[in-house]
N, C-alpha and C. Protein backbone atom coordinates (compact mmCIF):
# COMPACT_ATOMS: atom_id res chain seq x y z
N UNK A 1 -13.23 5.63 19.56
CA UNK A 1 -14.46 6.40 19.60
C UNK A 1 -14.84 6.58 21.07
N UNK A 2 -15.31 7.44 21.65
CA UNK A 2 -15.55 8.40 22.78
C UNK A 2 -16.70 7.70 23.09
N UNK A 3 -17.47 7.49 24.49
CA UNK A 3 -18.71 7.35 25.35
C UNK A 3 -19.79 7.70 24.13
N UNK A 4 -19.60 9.23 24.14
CA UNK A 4 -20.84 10.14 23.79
C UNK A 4 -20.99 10.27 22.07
N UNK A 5 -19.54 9.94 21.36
CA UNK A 5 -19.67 9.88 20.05
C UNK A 5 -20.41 8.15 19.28
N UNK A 6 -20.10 6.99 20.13
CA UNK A 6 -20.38 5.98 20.42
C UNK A 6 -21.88 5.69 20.29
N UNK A 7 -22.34 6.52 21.62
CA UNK A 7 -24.14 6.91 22.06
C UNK A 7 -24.97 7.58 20.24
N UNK A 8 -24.08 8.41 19.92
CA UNK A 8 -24.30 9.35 19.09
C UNK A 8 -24.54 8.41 17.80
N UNK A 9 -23.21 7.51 17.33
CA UNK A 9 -23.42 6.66 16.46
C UNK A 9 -24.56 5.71 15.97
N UNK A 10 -25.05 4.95 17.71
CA UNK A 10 -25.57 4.14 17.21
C UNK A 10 -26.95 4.33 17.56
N UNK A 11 -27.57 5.59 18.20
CA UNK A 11 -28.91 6.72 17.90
C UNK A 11 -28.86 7.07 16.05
N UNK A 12 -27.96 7.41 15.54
CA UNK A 12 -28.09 7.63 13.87
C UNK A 12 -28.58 6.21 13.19
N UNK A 13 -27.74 5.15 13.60
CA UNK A 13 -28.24 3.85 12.63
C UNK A 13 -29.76 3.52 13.11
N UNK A 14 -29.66 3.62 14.30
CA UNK A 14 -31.00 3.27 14.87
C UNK A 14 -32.14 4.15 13.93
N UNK A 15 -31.84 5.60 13.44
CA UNK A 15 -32.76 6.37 12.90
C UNK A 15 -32.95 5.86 11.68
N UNK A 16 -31.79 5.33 10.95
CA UNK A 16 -31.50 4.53 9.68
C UNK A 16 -32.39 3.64 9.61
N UNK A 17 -32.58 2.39 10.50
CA UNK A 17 -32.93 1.36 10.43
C UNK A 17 -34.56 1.77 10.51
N UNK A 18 -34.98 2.68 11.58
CA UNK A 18 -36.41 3.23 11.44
C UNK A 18 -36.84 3.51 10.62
N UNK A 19 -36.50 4.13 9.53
CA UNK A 19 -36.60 4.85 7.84
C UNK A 19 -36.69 3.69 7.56
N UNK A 20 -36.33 2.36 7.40
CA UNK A 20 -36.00 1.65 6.84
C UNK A 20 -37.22 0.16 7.11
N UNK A 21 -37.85 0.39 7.83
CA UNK A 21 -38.89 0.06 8.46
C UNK A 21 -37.97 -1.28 9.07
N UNK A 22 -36.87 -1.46 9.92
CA UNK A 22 -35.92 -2.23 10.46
C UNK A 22 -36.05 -3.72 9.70
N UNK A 23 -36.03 -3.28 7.54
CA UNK A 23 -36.16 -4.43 7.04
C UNK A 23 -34.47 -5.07 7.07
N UNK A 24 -34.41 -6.04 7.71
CA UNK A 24 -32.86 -6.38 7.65
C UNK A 24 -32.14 -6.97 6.19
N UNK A 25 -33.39 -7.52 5.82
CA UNK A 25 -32.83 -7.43 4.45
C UNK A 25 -31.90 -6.44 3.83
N UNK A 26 -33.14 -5.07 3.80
CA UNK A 26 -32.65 -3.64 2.79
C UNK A 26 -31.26 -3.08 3.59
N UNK A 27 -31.17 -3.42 5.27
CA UNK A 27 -30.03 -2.67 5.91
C UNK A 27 -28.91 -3.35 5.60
N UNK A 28 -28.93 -4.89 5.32
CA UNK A 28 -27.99 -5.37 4.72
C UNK A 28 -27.38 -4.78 3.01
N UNK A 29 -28.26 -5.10 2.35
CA UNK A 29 -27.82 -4.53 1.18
C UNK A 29 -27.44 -2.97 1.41
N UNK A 30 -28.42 -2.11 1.81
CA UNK A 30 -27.98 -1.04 1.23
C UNK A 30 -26.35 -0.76 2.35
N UNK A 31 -26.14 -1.41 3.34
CA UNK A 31 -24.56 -1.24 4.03
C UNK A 31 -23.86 -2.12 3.04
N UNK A 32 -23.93 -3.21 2.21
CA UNK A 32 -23.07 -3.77 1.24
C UNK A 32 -22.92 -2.88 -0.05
N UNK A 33 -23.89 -2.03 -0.39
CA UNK A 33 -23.81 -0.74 -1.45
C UNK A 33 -22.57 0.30 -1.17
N UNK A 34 -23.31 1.22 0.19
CA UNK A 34 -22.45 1.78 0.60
C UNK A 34 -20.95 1.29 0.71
N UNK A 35 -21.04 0.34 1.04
CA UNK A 35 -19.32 0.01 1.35
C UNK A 35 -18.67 -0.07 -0.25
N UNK A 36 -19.72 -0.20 -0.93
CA UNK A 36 -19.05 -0.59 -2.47
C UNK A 36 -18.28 0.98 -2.89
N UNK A 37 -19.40 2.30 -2.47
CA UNK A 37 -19.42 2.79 -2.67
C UNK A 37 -18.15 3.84 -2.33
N UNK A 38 -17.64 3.13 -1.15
CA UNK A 38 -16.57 3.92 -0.69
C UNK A 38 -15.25 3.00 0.02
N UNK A 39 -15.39 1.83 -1.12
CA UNK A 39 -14.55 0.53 -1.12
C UNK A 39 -13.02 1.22 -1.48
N UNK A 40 -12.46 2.54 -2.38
CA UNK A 40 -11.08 3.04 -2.18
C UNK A 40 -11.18 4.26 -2.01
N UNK A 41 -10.12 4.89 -1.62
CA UNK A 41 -9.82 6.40 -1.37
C UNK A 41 -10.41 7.13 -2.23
N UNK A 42 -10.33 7.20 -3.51
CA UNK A 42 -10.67 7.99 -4.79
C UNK A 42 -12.83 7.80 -4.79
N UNK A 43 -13.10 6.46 -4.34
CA UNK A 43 -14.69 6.27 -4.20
C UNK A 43 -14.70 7.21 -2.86
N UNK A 44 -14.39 7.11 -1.81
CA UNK A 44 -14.57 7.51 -0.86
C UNK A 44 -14.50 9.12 -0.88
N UNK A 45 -13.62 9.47 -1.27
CA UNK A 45 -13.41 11.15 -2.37
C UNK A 45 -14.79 11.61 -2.55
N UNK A 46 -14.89 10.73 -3.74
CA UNK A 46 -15.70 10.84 -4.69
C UNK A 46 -17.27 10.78 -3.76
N UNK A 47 -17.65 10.01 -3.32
CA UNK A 47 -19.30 9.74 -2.81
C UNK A 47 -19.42 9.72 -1.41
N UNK A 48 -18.37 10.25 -0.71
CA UNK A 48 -18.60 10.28 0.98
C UNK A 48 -19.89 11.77 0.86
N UNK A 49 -19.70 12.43 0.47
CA UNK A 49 -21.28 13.70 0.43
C UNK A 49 -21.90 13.40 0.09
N UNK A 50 -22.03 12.64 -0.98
CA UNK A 50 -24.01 11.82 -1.26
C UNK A 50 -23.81 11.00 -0.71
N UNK A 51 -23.43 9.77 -0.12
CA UNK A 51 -23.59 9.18 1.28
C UNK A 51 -24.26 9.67 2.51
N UNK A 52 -23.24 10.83 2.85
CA UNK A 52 -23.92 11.72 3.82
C UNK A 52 -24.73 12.21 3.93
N UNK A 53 -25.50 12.87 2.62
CA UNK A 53 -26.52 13.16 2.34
C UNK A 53 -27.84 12.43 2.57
N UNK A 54 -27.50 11.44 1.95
CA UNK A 54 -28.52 10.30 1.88
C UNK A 54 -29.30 9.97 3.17
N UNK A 55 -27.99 9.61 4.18
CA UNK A 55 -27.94 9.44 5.55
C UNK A 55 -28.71 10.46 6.35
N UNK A 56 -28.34 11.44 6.05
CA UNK A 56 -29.09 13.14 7.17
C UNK A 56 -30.28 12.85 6.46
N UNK A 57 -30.63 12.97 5.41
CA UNK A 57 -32.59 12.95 4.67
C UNK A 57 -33.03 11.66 5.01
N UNK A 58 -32.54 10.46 4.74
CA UNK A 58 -33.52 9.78 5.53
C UNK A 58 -33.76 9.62 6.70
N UNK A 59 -32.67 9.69 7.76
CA UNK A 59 -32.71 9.80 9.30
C UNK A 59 -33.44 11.17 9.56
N UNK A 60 -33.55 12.09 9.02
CA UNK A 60 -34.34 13.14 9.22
C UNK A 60 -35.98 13.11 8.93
N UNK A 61 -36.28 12.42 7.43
CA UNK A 61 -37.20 11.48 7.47
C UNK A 61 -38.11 10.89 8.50
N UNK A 62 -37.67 9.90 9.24
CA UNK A 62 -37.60 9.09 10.26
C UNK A 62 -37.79 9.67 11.39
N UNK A 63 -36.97 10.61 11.53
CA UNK A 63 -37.09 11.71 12.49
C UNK A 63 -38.42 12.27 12.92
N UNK A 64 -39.26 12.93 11.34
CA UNK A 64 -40.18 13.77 11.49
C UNK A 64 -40.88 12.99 11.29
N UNK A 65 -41.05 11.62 10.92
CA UNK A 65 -42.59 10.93 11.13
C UNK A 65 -42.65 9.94 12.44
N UNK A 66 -41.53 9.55 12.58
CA UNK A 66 -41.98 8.77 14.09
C UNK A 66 -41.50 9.50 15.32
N UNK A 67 -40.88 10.35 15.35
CA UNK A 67 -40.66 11.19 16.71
C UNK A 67 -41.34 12.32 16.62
N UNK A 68 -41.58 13.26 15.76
CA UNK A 68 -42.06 14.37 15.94
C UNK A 68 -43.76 13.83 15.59
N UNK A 69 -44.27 13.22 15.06
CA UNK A 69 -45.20 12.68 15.25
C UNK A 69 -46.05 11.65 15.86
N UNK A 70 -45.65 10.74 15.76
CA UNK A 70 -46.23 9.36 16.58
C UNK A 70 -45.55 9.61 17.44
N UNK A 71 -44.38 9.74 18.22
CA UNK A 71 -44.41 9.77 19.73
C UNK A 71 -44.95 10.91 20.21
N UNK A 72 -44.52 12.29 19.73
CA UNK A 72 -45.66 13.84 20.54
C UNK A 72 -47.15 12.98 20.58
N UNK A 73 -47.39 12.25 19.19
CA UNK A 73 -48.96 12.18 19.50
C UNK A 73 -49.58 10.94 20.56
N UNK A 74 -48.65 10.51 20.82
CA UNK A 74 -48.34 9.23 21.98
C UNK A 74 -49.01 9.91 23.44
N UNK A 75 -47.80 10.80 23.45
CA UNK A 75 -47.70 11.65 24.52
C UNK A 75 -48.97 12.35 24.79
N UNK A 76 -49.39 13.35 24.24
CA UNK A 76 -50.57 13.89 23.85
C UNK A 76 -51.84 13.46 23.79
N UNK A 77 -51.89 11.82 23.87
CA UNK A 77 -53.41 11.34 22.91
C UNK A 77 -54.23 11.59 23.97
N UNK A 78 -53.93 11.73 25.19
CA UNK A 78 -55.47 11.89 26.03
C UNK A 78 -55.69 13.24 25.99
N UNK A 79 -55.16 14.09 25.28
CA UNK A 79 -55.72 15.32 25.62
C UNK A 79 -55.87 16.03 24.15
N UNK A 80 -56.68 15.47 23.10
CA UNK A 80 -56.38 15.95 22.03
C UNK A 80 -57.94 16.44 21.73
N UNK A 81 -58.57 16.20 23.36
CA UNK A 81 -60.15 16.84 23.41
C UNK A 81 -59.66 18.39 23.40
N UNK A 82 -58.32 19.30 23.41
CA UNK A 82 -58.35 20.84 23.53
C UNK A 82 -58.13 20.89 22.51
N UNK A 83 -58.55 20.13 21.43
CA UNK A 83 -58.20 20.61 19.41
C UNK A 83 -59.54 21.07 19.21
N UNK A 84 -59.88 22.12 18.39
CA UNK A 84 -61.08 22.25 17.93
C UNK A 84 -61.03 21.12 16.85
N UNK A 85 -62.33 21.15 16.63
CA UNK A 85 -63.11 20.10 15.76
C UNK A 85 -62.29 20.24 14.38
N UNK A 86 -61.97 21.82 13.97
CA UNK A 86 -61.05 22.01 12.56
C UNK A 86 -59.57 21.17 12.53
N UNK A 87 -59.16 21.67 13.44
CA UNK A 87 -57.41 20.96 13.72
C UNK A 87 -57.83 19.71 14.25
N UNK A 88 -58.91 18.87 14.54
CA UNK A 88 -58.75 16.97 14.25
C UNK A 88 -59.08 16.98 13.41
N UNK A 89 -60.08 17.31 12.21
CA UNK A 89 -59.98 17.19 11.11
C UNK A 89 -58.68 16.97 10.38
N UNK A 90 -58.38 18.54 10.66
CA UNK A 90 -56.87 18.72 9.66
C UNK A 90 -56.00 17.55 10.16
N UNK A 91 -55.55 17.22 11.27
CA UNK A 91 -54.92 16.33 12.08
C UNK A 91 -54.95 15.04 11.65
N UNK A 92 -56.17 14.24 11.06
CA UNK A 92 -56.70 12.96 10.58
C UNK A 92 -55.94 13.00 9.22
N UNK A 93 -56.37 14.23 8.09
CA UNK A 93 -56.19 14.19 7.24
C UNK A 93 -54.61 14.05 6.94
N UNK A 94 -53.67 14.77 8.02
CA UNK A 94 -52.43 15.36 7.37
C UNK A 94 -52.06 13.55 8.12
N UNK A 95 -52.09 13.02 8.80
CA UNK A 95 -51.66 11.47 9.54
C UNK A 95 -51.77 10.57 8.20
N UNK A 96 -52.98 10.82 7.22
CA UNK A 96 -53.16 9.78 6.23
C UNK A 96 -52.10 10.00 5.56
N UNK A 97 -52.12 11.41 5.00
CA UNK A 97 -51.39 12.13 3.55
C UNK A 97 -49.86 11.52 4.32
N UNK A 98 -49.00 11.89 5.41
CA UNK A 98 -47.98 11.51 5.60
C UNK A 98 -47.82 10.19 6.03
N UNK A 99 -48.90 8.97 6.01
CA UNK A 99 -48.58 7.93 5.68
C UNK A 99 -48.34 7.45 4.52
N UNK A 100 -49.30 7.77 3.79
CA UNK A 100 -49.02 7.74 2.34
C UNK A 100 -47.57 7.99 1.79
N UNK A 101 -47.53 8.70 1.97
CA UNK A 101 -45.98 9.41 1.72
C UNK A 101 -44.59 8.49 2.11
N UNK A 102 -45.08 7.86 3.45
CA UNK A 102 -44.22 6.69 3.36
C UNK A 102 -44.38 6.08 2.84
N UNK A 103 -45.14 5.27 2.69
CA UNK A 103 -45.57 3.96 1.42
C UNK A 103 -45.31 4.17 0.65
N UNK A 104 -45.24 5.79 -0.71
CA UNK A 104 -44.48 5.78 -1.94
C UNK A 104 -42.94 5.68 -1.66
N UNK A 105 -42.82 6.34 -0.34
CA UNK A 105 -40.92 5.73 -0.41
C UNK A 105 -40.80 4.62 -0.91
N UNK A 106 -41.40 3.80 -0.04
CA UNK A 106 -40.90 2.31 0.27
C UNK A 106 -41.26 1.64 -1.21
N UNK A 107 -42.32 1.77 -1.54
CA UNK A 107 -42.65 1.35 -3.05
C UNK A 107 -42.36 1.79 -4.17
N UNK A 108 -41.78 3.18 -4.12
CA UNK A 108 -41.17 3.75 -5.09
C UNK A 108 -39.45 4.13 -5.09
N UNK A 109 -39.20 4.09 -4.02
CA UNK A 109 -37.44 4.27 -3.84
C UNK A 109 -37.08 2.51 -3.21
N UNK A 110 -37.51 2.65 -1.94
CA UNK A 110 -37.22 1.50 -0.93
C UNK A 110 -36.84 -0.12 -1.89
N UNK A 111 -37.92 -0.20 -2.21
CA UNK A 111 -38.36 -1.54 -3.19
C UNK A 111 -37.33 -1.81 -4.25
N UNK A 112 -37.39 -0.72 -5.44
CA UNK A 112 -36.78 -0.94 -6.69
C UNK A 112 -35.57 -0.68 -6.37
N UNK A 113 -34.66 -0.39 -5.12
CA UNK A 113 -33.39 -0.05 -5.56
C UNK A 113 -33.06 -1.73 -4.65
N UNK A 114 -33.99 -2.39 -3.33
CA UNK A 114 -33.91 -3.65 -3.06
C UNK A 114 -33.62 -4.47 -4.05
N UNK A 115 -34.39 -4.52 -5.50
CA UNK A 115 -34.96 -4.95 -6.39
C UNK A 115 -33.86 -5.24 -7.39
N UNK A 116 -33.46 -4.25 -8.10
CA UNK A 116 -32.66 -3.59 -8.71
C UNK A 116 -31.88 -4.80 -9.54
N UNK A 117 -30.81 -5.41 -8.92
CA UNK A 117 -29.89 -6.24 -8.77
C UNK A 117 -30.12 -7.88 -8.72
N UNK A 118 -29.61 -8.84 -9.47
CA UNK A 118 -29.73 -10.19 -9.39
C UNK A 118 -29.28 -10.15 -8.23
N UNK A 119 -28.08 -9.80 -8.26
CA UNK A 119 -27.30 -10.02 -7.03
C UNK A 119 -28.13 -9.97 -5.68
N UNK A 120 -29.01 -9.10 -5.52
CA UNK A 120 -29.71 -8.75 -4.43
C UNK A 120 -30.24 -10.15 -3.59
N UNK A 121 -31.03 -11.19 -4.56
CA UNK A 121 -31.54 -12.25 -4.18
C UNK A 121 -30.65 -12.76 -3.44
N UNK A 122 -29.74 -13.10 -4.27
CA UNK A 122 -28.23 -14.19 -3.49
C UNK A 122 -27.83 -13.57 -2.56
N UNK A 123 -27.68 -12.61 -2.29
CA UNK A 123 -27.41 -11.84 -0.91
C UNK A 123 -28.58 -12.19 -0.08
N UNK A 124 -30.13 -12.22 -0.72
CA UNK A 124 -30.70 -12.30 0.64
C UNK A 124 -30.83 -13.34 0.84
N UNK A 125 -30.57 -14.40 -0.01
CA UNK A 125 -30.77 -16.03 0.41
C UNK A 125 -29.28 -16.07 1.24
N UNK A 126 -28.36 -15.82 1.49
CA UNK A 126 -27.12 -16.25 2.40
C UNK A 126 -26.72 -14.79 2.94
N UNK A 127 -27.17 -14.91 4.29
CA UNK A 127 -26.65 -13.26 4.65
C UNK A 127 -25.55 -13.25 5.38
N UNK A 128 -24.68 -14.47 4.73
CA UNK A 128 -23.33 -14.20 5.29
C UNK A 128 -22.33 -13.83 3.65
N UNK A 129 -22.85 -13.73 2.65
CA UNK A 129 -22.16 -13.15 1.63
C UNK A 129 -22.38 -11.93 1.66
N UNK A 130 -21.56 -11.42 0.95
CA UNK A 130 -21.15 -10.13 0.54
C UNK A 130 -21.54 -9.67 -0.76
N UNK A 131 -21.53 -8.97 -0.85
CA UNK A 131 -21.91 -7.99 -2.42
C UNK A 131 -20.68 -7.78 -3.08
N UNK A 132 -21.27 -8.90 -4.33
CA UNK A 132 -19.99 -9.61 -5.24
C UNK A 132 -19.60 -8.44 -5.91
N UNK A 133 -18.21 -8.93 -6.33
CA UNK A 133 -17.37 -7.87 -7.06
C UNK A 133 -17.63 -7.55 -8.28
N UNK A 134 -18.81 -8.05 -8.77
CA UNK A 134 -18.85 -8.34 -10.26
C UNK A 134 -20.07 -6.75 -10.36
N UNK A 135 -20.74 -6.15 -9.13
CA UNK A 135 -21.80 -5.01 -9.30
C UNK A 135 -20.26 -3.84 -9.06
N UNK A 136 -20.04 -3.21 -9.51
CA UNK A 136 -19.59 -1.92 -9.34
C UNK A 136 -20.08 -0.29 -8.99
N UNK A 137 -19.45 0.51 -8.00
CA UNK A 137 -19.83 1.32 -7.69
C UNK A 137 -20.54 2.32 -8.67
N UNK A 138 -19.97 2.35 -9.93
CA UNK A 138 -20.65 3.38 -10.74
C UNK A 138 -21.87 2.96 -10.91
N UNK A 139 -22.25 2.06 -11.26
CA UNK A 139 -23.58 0.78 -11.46
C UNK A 139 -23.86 1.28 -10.49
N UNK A 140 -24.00 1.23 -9.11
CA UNK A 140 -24.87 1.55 -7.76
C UNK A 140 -25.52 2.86 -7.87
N UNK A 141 -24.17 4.03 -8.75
CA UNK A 141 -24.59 5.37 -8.64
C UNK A 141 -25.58 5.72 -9.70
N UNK A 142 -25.07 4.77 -10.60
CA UNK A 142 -26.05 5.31 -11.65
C UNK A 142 -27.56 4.92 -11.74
N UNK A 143 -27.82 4.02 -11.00
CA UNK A 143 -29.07 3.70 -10.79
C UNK A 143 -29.44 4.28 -9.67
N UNK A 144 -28.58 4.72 -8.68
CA UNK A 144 -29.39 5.26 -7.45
C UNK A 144 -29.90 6.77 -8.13
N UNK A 145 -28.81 7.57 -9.01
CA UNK A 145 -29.32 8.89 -9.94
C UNK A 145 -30.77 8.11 -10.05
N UNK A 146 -31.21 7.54 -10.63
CA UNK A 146 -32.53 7.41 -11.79
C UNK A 146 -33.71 7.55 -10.22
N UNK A 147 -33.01 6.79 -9.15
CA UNK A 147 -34.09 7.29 -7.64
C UNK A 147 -33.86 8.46 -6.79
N UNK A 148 -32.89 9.06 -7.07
CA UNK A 148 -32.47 10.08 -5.95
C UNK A 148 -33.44 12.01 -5.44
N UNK A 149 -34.00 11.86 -6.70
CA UNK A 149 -34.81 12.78 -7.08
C UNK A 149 -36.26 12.55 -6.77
N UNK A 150 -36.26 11.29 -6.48
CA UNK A 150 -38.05 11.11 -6.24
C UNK A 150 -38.06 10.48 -4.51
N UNK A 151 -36.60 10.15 -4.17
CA UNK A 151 -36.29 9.84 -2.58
C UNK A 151 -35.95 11.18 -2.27
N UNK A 152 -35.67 12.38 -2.82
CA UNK A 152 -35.48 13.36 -2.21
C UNK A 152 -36.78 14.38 -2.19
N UNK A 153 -38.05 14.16 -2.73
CA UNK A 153 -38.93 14.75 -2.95
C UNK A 153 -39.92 13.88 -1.95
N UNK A 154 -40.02 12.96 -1.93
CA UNK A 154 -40.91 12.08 -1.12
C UNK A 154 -40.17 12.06 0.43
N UNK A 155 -39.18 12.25 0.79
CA UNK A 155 -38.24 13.13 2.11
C UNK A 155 -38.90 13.98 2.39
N UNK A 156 -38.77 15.09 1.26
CA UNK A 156 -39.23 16.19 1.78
C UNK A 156 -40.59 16.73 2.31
N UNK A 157 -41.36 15.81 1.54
CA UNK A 157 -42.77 15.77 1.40
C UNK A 157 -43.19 14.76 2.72
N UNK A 158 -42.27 14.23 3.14
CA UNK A 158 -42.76 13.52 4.90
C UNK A 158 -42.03 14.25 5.83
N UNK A 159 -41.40 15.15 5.79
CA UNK A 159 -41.15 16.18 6.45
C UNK A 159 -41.91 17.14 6.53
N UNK A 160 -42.58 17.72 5.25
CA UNK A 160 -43.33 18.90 5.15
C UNK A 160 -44.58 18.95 6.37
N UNK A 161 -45.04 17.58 5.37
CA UNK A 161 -46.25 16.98 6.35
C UNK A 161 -46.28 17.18 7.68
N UNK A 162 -45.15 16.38 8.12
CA UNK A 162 -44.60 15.93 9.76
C UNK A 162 -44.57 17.74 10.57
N UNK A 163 -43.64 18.91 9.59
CA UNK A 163 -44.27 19.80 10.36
C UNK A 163 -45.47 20.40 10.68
N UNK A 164 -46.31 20.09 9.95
CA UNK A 164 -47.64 20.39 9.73
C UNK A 164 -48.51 19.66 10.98
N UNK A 165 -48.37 18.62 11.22
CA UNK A 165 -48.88 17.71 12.18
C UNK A 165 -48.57 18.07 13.55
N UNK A 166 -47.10 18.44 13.34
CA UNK A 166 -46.38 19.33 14.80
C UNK A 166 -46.64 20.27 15.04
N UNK A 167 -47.15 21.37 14.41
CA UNK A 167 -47.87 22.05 14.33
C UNK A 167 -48.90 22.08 14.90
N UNK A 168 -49.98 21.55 14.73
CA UNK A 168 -51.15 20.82 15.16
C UNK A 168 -51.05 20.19 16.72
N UNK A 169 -50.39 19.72 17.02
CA UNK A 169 -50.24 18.37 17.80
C UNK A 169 -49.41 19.68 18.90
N UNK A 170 -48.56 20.94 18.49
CA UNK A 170 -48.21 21.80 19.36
C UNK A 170 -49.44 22.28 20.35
N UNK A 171 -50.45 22.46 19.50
CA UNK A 171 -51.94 23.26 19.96
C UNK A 171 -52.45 22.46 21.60
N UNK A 172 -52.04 21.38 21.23
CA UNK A 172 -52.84 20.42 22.06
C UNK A 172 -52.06 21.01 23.60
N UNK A 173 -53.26 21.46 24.49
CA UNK A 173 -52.71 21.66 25.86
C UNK A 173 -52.83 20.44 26.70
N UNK A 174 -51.16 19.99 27.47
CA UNK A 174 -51.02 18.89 28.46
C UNK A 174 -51.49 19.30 29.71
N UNK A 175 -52.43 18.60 30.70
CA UNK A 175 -52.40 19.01 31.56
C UNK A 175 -51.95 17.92 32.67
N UNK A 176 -50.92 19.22 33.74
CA UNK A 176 -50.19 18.45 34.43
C UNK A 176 -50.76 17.73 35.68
């Protein structure tokens, strides 16, 4: 692996682990999932695109609520006296709504797929085991189906937000 593909790599996990609110627990399991997931050629076939998938929406996720938001608004906060009174309003409001929005991740995707599994415990009581052979990949998929639809809607919906805020947070004039 190359300098810049290297740099590149470990900026993506880093975005991973941000989504992830850097619980080492969940980064453990869900990298012992994944690997289940693409443990032979024919899995790897089979689930390297919803992998990938998974990977780009939540790092994108992550993306639009702590970089395009909390850091612009980092950047920005002393000068957020050039918002009219309407856009801090809107501004307050859309910061709650896309917090919120994280918190149903985490409590509604994040949690129950942590959850999910006996196995999960024993993994987190010794985090030098592995994710026993006895959970199988279809088992991973088929329960991640029953979340994938409400992690892909609650994505989208902290993205939506996040442009909305950028939006907002564009208005704000820096002065140099």
């Amino acid at each position: 692996m190359d300098d810049n593909r290297a740099k590149e790599s470990k900026a993506e996990r880093r975005e991973v682990y941000l989504a992830l609110g850097y619980d080492n627990d969940f980064i453990w399991i869900l990298g012992g999932f994944a690997s289940k997931l693409i443990g032979t050629v024919d899995l790897l076939t089979k689930n390297k695109v919803k992998l990938k998938d998974f990977f780009i929406k939540i790092r994108n996720a992550a993306k639009a609520y702590y970089i395009d938001i909390y850091d612009t608004l980092e950047k920005k906060l002393g000068n957020l006296e050039s918002l009219s009174a309407a856009e801090l309003k809107s501004l307050s409001i859309k910061l709650e709504e896309v917090k919120k929005a994280r918190v149903k991740l985490i409590v509604r995707v994040v949690r129950p797929l942590r959850n999910e599994y006996l196995l999960t415990r024993r993994y987190l009581s010794d985090p030098n085991s592995i994710i026993p052979a006895n959970i199988t990949a279809n088992e991973i998929e088929t329960y991640w189906n029953t979340l994938s639809a409400e992690f892909n809607s609650i994505c989208d919906e902290i993205m939506r937000i996040s442009g909305k805020i950028k939006g907002i947070l564009d208005n704000i004039k820096v002065e140099d």
